[in-house]
Protein backbone atom coordinates (compact mmCIF):
# COMPACT_ATOMS: atom_id res chain seq x y z
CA UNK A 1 2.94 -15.14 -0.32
CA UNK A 2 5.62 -16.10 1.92
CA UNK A 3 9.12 -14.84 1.37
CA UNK A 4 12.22 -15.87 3.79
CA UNK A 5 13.37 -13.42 6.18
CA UNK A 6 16.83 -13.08 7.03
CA UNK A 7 20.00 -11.01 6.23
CA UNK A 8 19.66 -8.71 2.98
CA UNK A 9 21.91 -9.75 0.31
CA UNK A 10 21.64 -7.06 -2.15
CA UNK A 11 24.50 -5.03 -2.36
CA UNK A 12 23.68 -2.27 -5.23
CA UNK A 13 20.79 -0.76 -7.42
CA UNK A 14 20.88 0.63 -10.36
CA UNK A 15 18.06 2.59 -12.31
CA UNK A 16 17.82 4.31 -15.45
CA UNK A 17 17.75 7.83 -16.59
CA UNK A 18 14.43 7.76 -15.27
CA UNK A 19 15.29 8.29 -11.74
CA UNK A 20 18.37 9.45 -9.35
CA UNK A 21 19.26 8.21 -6.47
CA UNK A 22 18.90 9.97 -3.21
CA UNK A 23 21.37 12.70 -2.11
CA UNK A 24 19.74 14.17 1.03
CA UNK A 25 21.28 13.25 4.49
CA UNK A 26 18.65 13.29 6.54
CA UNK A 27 20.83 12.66 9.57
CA UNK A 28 21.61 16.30 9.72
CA UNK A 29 17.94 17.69 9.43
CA UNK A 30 17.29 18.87 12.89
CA UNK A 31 14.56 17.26 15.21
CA UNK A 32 13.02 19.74 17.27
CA UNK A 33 9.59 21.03 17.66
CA UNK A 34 9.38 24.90 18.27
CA UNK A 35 6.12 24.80 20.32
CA UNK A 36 4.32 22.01 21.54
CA UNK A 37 0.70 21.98 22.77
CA UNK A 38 -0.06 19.93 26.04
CA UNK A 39 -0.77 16.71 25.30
CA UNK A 40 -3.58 14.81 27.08
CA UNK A 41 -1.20 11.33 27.76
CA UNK A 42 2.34 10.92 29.17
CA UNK A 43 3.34 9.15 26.14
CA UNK A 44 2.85 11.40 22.90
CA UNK A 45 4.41 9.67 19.80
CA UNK A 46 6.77 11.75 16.94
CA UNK A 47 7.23 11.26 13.31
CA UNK A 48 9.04 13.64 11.15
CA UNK A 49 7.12 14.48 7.44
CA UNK A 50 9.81 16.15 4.97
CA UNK A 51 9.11 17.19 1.45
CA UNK A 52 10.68 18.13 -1.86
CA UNK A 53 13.98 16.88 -3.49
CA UNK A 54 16.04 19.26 -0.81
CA UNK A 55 13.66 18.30 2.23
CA UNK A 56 12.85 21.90 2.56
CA UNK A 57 9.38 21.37 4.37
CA UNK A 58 9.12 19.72 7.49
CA UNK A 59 6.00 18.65 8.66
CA UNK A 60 5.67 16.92 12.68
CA UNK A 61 3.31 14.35 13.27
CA UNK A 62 2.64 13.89 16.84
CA UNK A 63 0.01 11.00 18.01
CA UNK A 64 -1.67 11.75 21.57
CA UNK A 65 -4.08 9.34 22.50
CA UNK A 66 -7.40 9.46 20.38
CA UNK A 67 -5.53 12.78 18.97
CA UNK A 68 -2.90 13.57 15.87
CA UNK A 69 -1.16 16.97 15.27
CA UNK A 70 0.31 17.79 11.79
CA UNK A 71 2.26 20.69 11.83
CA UNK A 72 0.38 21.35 8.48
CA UNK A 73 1.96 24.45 7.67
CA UNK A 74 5.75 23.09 8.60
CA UNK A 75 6.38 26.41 10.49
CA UNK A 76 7.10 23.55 13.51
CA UNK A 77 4.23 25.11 16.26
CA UNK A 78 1.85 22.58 16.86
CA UNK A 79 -0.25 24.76 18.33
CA UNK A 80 -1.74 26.43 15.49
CA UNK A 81 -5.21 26.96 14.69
CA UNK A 82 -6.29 23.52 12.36
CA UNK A 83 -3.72 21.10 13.80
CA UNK A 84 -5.46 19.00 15.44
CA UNK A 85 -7.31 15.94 14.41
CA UNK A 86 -9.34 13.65 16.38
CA UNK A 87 -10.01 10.59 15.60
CA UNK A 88 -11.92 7.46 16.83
CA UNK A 89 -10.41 4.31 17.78
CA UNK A 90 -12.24 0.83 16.54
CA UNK A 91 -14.72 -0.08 18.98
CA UNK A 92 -14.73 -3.64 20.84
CA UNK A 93 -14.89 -6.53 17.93
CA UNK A 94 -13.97 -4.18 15.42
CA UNK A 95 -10.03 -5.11 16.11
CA UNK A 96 -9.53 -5.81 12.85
CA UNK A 97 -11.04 -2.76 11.47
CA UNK A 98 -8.11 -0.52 11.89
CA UNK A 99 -8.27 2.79 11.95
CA UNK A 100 -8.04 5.67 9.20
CA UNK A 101 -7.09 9.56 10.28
CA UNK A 102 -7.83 11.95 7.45
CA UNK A 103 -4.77 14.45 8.70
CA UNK A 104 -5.39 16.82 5.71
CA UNK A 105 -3.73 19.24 3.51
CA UNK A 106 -0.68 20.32 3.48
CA UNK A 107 -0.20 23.92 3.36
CA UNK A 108 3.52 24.45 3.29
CA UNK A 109 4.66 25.10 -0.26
CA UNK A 110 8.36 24.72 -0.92
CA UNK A 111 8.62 21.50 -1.84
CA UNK A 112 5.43 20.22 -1.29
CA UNK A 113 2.63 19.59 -4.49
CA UNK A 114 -0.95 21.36 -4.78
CA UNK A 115 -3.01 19.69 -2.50
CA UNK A 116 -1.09 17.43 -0.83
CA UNK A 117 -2.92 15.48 1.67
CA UNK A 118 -1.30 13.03 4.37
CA UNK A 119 -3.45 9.98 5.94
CA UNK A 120 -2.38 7.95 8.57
CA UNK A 121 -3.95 3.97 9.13
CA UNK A 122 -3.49 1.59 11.78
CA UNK A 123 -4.17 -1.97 11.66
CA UNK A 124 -3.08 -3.59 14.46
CA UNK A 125 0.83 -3.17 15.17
CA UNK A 126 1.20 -1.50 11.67
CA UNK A 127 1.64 1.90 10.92
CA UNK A 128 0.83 3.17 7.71
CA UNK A 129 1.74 7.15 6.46
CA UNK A 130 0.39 7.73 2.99
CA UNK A 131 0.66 11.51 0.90
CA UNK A 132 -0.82 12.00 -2.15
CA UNK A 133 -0.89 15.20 -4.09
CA UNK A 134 -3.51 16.12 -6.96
CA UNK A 135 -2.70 14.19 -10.31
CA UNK A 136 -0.56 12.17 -8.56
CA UNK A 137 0.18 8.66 -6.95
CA UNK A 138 0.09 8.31 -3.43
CA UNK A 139 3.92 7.13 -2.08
CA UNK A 140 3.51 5.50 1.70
CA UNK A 141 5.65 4.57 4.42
CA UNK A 142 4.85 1.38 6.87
CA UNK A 143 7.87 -1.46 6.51
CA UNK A 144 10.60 -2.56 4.54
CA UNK A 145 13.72 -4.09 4.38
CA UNK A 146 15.15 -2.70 7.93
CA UNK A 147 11.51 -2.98 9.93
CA UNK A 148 8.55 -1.60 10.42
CA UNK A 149 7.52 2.38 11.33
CA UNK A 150 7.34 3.54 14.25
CA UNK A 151 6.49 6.75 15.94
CA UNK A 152 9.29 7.73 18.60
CA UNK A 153 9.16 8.76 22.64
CA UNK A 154 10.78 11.93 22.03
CA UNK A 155 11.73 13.86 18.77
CA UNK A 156 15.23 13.68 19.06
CA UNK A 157 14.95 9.90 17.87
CA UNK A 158 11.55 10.61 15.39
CA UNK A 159 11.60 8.49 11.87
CA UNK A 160 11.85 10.67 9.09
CA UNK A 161 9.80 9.89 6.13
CA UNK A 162 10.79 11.86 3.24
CA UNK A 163 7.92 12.45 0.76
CA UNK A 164 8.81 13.94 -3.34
CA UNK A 165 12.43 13.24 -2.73
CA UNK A 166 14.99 11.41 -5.96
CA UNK A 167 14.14 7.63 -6.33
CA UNK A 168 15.72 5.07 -5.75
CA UNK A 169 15.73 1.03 -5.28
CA UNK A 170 14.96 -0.88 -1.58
CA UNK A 171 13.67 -4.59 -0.92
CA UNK A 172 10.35 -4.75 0.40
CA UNK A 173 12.09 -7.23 3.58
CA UNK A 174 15.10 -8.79 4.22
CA UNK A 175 16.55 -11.81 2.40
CA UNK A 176 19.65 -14.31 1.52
CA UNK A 177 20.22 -15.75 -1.37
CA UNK A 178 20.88 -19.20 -1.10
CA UNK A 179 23.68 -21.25 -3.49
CA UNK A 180 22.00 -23.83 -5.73
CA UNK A 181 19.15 -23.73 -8.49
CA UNK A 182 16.55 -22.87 -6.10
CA UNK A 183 15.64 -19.17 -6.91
CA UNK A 184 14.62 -16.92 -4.53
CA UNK A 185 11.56 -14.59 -5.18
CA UNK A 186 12.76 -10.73 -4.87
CA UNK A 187 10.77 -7.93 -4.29
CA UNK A 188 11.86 -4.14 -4.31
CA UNK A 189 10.02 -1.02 -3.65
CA UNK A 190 10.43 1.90 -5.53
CA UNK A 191 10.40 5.22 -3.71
CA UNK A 192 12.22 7.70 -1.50
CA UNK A 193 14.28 6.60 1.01
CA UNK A 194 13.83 7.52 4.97
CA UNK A 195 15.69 7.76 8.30
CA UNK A 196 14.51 5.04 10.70
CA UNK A 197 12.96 1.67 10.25
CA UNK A 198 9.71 1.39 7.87
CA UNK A 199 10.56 4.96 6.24
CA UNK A 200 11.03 3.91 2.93
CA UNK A 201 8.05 5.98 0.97
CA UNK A 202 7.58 3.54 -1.74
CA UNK A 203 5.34 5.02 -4.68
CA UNK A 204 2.36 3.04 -6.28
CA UNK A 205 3.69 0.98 -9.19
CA UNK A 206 1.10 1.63 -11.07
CA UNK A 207 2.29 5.85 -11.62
CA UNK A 208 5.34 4.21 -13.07
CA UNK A 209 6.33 3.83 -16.99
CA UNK A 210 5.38 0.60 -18.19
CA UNK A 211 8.46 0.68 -20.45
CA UNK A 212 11.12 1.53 -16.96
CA UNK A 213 12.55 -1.77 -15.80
CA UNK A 214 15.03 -0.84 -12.81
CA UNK A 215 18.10 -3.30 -13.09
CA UNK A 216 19.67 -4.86 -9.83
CA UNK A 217 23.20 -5.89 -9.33
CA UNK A 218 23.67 -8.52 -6.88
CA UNK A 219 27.57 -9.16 -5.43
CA UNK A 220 28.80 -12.46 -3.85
CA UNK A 221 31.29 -12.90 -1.23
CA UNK A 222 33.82 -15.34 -2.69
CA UNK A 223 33.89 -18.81 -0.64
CA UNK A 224 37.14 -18.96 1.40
CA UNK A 225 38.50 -15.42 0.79
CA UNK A 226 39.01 -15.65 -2.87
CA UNK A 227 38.69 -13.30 -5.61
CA UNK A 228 35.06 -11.79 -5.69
CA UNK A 229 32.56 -13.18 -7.88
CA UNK A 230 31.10 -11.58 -10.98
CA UNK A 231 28.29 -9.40 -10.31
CA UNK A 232 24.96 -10.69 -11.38
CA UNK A 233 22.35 -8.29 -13.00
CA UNK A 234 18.83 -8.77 -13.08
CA UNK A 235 16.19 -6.77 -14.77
CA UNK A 236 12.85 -6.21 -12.65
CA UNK A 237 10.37 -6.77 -15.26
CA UNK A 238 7.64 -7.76 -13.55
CA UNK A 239 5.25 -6.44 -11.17
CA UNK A 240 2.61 -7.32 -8.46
């Protein structure tokens, strides 16, 4: 379905007793790697895992070539016995394909859920990071309203996708409103939010309460300066 994409509009969510909003900055969780192996290409790409409502595990994601490293154990050595995954890459007329890497189980515990597993796909340009834990939906990271992920040069400037963190509210892309009866279609992901484009970890709607209906509150700038309009509210009652 095509949706327009420009400026986001949406100035404030609200959700019910059901969830909290997010209260970790991730800006001051450190990006560094304690040991590094040596990679195979000039070029290895980071991401940054972290886990638990505090972000108290912190798992590195490093893609090499036809190679991943999970730091599976968060204890940031990459050189580890188990942390390394190969993987194979589509082969010619099989661009569409994509890729799948089975990264495996977490075994870092503060914060993290019994046997949580991480998977990464590729199809085409798009990155997708997906967790899931035992009894549990899967939440995964790959675009939203900022961009799309995107594994970093160094690790200084690494996404961080925060997994099992307080919920909140994002749109799925940007939009604008436009005056006038035309509506415009909305959608919003619910999840954990992330530090970088595409880090939203959105959860699978289908692990959430058939009988929670987030509300959003949408604010106007007033035409010519003016006094601000009334804020509009809108329940999110339906799902796709």
């Amino acid at each position: 379905m095509h949706r327009q994409r420009t400026a986001l509009a949406l100035a404030v969510l609200v959700l019910g007793a059901a969830t909290a909003m997010a209260d970790v900055d991730l800006t001051k969780v450190e990006r560094r790697i304690a040991k590094e192996p040596t990679y195979q290409t000039k070029a290895p790409k980071y991401c940054l895992l972290v886990f638990g409502p505090e972000a108290a595990t912190r798992v590195w994601l490093v893609l090499d070539g036809d190679t991943l490293y999970i730091d599976r154990n968060g204890n940031g050595d990459l050189t580890d016995d188990g942390e390394k995954v190969k993987f194979e890459k589509p082969k010619d007329g099989e661009r569409n394909a994509g890729i799948h890497v089975e990264a495996g189980t977490i075994t870092a515990k503060e914060g993290v859920a019994p046997n949580t597993k991480v998977e990464l796909m590729f199809y085409g340009p798009k990155t997708y990071v997906v967790c899931q834990a035992e009894g549990k939906g899967w939440q995964r990271a790959a675009g939203d309203g900022s961009g799309d992920l995107t594994f970093a040069d160094r690790p200084a400037d690494a996404p961080i996708i925060h997994f099992g963190g307080p919920l909140s509210l994002a749109a799925d892309e940007p939009y604008t409103l436009q005056r006038g009866d035309k509506p415009t279609e909305f959608y919003t992901f619910l999840g954990t939010p992330g530090l970088g484009k595409g880090t939203f970890a959105c959860i699978s709607y289908e692990n959430v309460g058939k009988d929670v209906h987030p509300v959003a509150e949408f604010t106007f700038p007033a035409k010519g300066g003016g006094a601000p309009l009334p804020p509009v509210k809108v329940v999110l009652s339906q799902r796709c």
